[in-house]
Protein backbone atom coordinates (compact mmCIF):
# COMPACT_ATOMS: atom_id res chain seq x y z
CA UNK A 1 0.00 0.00 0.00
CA UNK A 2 1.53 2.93 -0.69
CA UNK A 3 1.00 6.45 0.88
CA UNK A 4 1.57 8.52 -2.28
CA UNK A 5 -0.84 12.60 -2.22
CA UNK A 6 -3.15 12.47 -5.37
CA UNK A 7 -1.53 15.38 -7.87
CA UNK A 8 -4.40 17.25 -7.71
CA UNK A 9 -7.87 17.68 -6.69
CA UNK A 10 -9.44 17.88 -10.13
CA UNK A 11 -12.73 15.94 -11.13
CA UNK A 12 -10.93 14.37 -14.10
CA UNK A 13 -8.31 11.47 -14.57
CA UNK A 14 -5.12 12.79 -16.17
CA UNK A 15 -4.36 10.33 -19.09
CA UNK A 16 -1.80 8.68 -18.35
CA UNK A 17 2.06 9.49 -19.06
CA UNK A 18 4.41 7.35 -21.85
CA UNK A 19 6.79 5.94 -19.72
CA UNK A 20 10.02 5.32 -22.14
CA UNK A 21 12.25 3.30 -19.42
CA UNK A 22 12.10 2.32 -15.60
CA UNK A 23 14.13 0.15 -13.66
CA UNK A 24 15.02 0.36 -9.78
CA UNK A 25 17.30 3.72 -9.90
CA UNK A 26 15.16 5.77 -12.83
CA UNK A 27 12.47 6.58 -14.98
CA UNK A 28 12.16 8.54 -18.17
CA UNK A 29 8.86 9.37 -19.55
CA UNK A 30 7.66 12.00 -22.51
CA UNK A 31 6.33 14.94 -21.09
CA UNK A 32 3.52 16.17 -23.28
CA UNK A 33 3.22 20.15 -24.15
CA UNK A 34 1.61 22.26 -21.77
CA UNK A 35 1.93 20.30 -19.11
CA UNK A 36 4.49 21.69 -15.83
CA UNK A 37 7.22 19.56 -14.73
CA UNK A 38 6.83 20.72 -11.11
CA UNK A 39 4.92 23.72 -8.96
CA UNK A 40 6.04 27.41 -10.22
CA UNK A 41 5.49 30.60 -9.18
CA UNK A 42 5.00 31.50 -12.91
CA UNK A 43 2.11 29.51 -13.23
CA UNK A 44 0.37 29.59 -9.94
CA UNK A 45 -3.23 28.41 -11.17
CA UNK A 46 -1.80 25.07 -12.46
CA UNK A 47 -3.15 21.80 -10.27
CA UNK A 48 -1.74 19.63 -12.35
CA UNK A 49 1.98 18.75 -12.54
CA UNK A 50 4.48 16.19 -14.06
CA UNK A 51 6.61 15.42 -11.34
CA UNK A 52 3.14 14.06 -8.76
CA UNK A 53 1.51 12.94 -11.70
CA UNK A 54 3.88 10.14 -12.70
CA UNK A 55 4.73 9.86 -8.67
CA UNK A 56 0.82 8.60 -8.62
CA UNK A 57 1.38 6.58 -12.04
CA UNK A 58 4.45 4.52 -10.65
CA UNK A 59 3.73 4.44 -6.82
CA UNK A 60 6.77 6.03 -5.61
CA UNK A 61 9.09 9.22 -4.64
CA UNK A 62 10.96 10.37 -7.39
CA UNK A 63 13.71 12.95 -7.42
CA UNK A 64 13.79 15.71 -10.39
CA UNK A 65 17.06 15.63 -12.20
CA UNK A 66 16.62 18.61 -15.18
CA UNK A 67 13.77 20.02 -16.19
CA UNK A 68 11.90 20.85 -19.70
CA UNK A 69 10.20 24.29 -19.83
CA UNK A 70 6.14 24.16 -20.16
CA UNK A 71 5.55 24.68 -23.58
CA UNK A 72 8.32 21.39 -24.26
CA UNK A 73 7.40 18.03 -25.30
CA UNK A 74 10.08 14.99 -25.37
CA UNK A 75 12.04 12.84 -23.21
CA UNK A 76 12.30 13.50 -19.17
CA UNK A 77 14.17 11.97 -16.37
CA UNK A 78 13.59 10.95 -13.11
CA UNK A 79 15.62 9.58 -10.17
CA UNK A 80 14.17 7.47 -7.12
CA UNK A 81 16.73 8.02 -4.96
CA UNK A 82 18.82 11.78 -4.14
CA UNK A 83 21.92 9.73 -5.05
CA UNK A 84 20.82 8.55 -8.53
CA UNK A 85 19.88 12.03 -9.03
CA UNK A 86 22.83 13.55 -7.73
CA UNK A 87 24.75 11.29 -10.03
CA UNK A 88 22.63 12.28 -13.09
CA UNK A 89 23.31 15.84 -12.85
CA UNK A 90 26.89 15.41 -12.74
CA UNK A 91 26.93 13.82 -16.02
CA UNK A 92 24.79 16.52 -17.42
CA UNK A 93 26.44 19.29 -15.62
CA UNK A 94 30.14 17.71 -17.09
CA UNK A 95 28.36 17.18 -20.22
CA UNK A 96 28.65 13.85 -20.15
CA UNK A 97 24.99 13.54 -21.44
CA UNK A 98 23.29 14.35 -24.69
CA UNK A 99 20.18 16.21 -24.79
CA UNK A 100 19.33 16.87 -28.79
CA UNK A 101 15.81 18.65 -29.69
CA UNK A 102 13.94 18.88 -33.22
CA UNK A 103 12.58 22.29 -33.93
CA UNK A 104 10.72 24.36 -36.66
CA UNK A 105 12.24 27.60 -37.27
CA UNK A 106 11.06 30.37 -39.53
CA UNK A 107 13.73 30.94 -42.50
CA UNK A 108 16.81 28.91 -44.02
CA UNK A 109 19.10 28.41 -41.16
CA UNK A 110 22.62 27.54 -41.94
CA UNK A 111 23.10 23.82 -42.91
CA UNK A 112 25.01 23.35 -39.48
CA UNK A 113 26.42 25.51 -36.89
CA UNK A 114 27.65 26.39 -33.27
CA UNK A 115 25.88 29.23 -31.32
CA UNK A 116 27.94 30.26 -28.95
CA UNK A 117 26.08 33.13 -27.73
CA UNK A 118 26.59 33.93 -23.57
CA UNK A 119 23.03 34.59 -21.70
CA UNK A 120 21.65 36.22 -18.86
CA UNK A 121 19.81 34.41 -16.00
CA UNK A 122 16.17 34.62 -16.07
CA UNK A 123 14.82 35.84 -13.12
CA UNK A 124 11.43 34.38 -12.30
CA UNK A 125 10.32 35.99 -9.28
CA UNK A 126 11.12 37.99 -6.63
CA UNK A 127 13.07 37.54 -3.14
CA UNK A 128 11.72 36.65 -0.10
CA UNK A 129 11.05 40.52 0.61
CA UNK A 130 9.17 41.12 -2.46
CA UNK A 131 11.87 42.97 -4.43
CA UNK A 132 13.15 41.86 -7.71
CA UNK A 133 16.02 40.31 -7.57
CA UNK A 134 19.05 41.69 -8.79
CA UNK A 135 20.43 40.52 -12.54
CA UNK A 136 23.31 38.60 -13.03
CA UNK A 137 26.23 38.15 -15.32
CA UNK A 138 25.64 36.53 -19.07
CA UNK A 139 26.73 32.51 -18.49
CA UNK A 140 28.47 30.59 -21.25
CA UNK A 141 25.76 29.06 -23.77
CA UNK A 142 26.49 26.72 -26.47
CA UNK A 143 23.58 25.14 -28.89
CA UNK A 144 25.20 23.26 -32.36
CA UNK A 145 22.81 22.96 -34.70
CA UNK A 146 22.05 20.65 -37.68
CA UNK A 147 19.58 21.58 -40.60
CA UNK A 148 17.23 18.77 -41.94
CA UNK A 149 15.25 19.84 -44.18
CA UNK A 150 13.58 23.19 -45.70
CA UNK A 151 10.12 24.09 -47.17
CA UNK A 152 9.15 27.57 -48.98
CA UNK A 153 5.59 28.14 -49.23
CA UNK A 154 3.00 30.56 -51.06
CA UNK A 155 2.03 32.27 -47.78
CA UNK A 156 2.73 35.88 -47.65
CA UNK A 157 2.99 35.98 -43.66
CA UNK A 158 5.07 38.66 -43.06
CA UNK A 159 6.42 41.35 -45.92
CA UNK A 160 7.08 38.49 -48.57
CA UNK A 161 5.49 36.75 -50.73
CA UNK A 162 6.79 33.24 -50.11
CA UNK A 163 7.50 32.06 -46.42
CA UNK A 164 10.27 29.52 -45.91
CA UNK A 165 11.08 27.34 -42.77
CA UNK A 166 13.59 24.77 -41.47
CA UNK A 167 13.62 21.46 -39.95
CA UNK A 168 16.32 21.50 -37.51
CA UNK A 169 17.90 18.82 -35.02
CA UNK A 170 20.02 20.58 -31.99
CA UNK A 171 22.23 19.78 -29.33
CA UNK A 172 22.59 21.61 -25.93
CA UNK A 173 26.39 21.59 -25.04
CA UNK A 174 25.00 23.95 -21.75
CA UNK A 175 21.86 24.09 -20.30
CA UNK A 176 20.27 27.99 -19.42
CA UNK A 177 16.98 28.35 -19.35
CA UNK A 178 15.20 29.10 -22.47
CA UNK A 179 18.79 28.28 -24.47
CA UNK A 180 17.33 27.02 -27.72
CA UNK A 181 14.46 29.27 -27.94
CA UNK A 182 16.83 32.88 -27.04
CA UNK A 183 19.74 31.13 -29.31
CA UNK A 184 17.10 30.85 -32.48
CA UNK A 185 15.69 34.18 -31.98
CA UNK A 186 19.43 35.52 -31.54
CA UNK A 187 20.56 33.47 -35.06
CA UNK A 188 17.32 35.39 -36.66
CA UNK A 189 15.58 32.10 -37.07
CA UNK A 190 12.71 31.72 -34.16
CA UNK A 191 11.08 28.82 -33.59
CA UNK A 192 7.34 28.87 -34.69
CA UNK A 193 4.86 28.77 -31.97
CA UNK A 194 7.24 30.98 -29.25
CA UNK A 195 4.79 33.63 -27.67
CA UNK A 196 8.33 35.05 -26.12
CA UNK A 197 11.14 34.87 -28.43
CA UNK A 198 9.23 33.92 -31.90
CA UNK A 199 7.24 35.99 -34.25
CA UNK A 200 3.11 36.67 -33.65
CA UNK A 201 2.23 36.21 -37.23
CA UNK A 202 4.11 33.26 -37.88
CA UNK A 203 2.24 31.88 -34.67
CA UNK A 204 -0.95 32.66 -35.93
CA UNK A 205 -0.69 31.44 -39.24
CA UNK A 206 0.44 28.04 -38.10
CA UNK A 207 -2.41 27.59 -35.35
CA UNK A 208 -4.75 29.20 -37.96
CA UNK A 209 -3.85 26.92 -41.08
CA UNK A 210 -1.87 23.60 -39.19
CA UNK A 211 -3.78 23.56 -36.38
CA UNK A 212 -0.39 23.86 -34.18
CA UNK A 213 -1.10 26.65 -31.81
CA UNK A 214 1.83 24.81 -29.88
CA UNK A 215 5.69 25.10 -29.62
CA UNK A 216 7.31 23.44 -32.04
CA UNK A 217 10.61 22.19 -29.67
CA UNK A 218 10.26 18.37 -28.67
CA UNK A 219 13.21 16.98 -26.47
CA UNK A 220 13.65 13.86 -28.67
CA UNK A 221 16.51 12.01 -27.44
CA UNK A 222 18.88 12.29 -24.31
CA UNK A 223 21.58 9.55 -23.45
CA UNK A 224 23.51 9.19 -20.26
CA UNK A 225 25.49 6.46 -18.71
CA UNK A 226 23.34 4.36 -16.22
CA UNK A 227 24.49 5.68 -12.79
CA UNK A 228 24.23 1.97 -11.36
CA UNK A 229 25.55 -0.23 -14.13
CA UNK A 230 27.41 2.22 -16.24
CA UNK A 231 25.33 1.03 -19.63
CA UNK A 232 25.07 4.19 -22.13
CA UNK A 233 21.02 4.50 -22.19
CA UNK A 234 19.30 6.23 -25.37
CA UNK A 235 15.62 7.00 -24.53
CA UNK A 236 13.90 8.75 -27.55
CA UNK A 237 10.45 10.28 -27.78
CA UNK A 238 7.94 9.73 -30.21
CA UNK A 239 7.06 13.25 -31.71
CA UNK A 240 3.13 13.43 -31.92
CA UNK A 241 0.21 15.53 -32.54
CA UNK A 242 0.34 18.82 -34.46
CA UNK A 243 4.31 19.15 -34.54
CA UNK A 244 3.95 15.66 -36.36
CA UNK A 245 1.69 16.72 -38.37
CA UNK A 246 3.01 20.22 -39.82
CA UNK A 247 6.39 17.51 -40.35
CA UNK A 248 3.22 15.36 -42.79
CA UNK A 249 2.00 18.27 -44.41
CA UNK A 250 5.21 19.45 -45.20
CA UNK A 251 5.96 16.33 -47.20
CA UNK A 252 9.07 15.79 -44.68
CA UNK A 253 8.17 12.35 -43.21
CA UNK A 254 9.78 10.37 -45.56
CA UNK A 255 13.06 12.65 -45.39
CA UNK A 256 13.33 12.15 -41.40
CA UNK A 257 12.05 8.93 -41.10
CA UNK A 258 15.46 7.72 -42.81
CA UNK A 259 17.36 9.71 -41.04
CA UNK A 260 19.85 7.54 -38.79
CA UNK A 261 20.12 9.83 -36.29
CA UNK A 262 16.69 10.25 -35.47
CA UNK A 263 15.39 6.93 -35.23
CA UNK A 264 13.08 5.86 -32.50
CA UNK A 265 11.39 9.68 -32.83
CA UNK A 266 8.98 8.83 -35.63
């Protein structure tokens, strides 16, 4: 019998989560969009959170290791003890671990790339007085980048005729908050369905005519070394919904479904 707190108090039943891998030390799931990993002050009405929901779902504590921003789908990991997580974020902290995202950016991004672009901490909220808290320094960011595939279409969103986008795979090498998203919008490529660092009329015109009113960022692969056994795991995440779809309409499928190095994501 276990002595787990419901995640929330809601009248519905949360469907439940794709769990990816679980053994005695971990768990990684795939976090859908919209949905917190844990209780923020940014989002204060929200009942309904990742970490308790999959605490319910398995029947025990787990320990949160990293964290994918709100708007994120893709792969997640959780510890069930403080030393499995402790041992986690080493690996990601040494970079050690691989965390690689697919996105949809407006315009032809280079083929491939390094940003290497330093940011500033985002400050969420204020101190325990009420004052906001003081900035801090820009921290060393690096994103490389890989282009998969491009589309022009007859859609005169913004001041052209023609609209073009990319399909584009890319690898965190640090981990700030909001890297990918502030590294696109700094390379003059946003990614489509950003309310903070994208474009508003490329936004609209994809929830408008592709149904994705979403981000279009899914987390779809991270490996790490097991911190028991030392076997390299790979746990990759099934993109779904309207990202997947915008990828179908675009005529891309067949293009990224051979592609090697995203197997196990379609």
């Amino acid at each position: 019998m276990n002595n787990i707190k419901s995640a929330s108090d809601a009248s519905f039943e949360q469907p439940a989560l794709n769990i990816l891998y679980e053994d005695d030390a971990l768990v990684a799931v795939c976090k859908p969009e919209g949905l917190l990993v844990h209780k923020s002050n940014i989002d204060k009405h929200e009942t309904v959170f990742l970490l308790q929901q999959l605490r319910d779902q398995i029947g025990c504590y787990i320990y949160p290791i990293h964290r994918l921003d709100k708007p994120t789908s893709g792969v997640i990991v959780f510890a069930k003890t403080p030393e499995v997580a402790a041992a986690i974020k080493l690996q990601m902290e040494s970079n050690r671990a691989t965390k690689e995202y697919l996105l949809l950016c407006r315009g032809y991004c280079p083929e491939s790339g390094r940003i290497d672009h330093p940011l500033k901490p985002i400050v969420d909220f204020k101190n325990k007085r009420g004052k906001p808290q003081a900035q801090k320094p820009a921290q060393e960011a690096v994103t490389d980048f890989e282009r998969l595939a491009t589309i022009e279409i007859s859609a005169a969103i913004d001041k052209y005729p023609t609209s073009r986008f990319s399909l584009v795979k890319a690898r965190l090498q640090t981990g700030r908050k909001h890297q990918i998203r502030r590294h696109f919008k700094h390379l003059s490529h946003p990614i489509i369905g950003c309310p903070k660092y994208g474009k508003s009329k490329y936004n609209h015109y994809f929830a408008q005519h592709f149904g994705a009113g979403r981000l279009l960022l899914h987390a779809h692969q991270l490996v790490l070394e097991h911190p028991v056994s030392g076997e390299e795991l790979v746990f990759c995440a099934n993109l779904e919904g309207a990202f997947l779809s915008v990828i179908e309409r675009f005529g891309w499928l067949d293009l990224v479904t051979a592609n090697d190095a995203l197997e196990g994501c379609f």
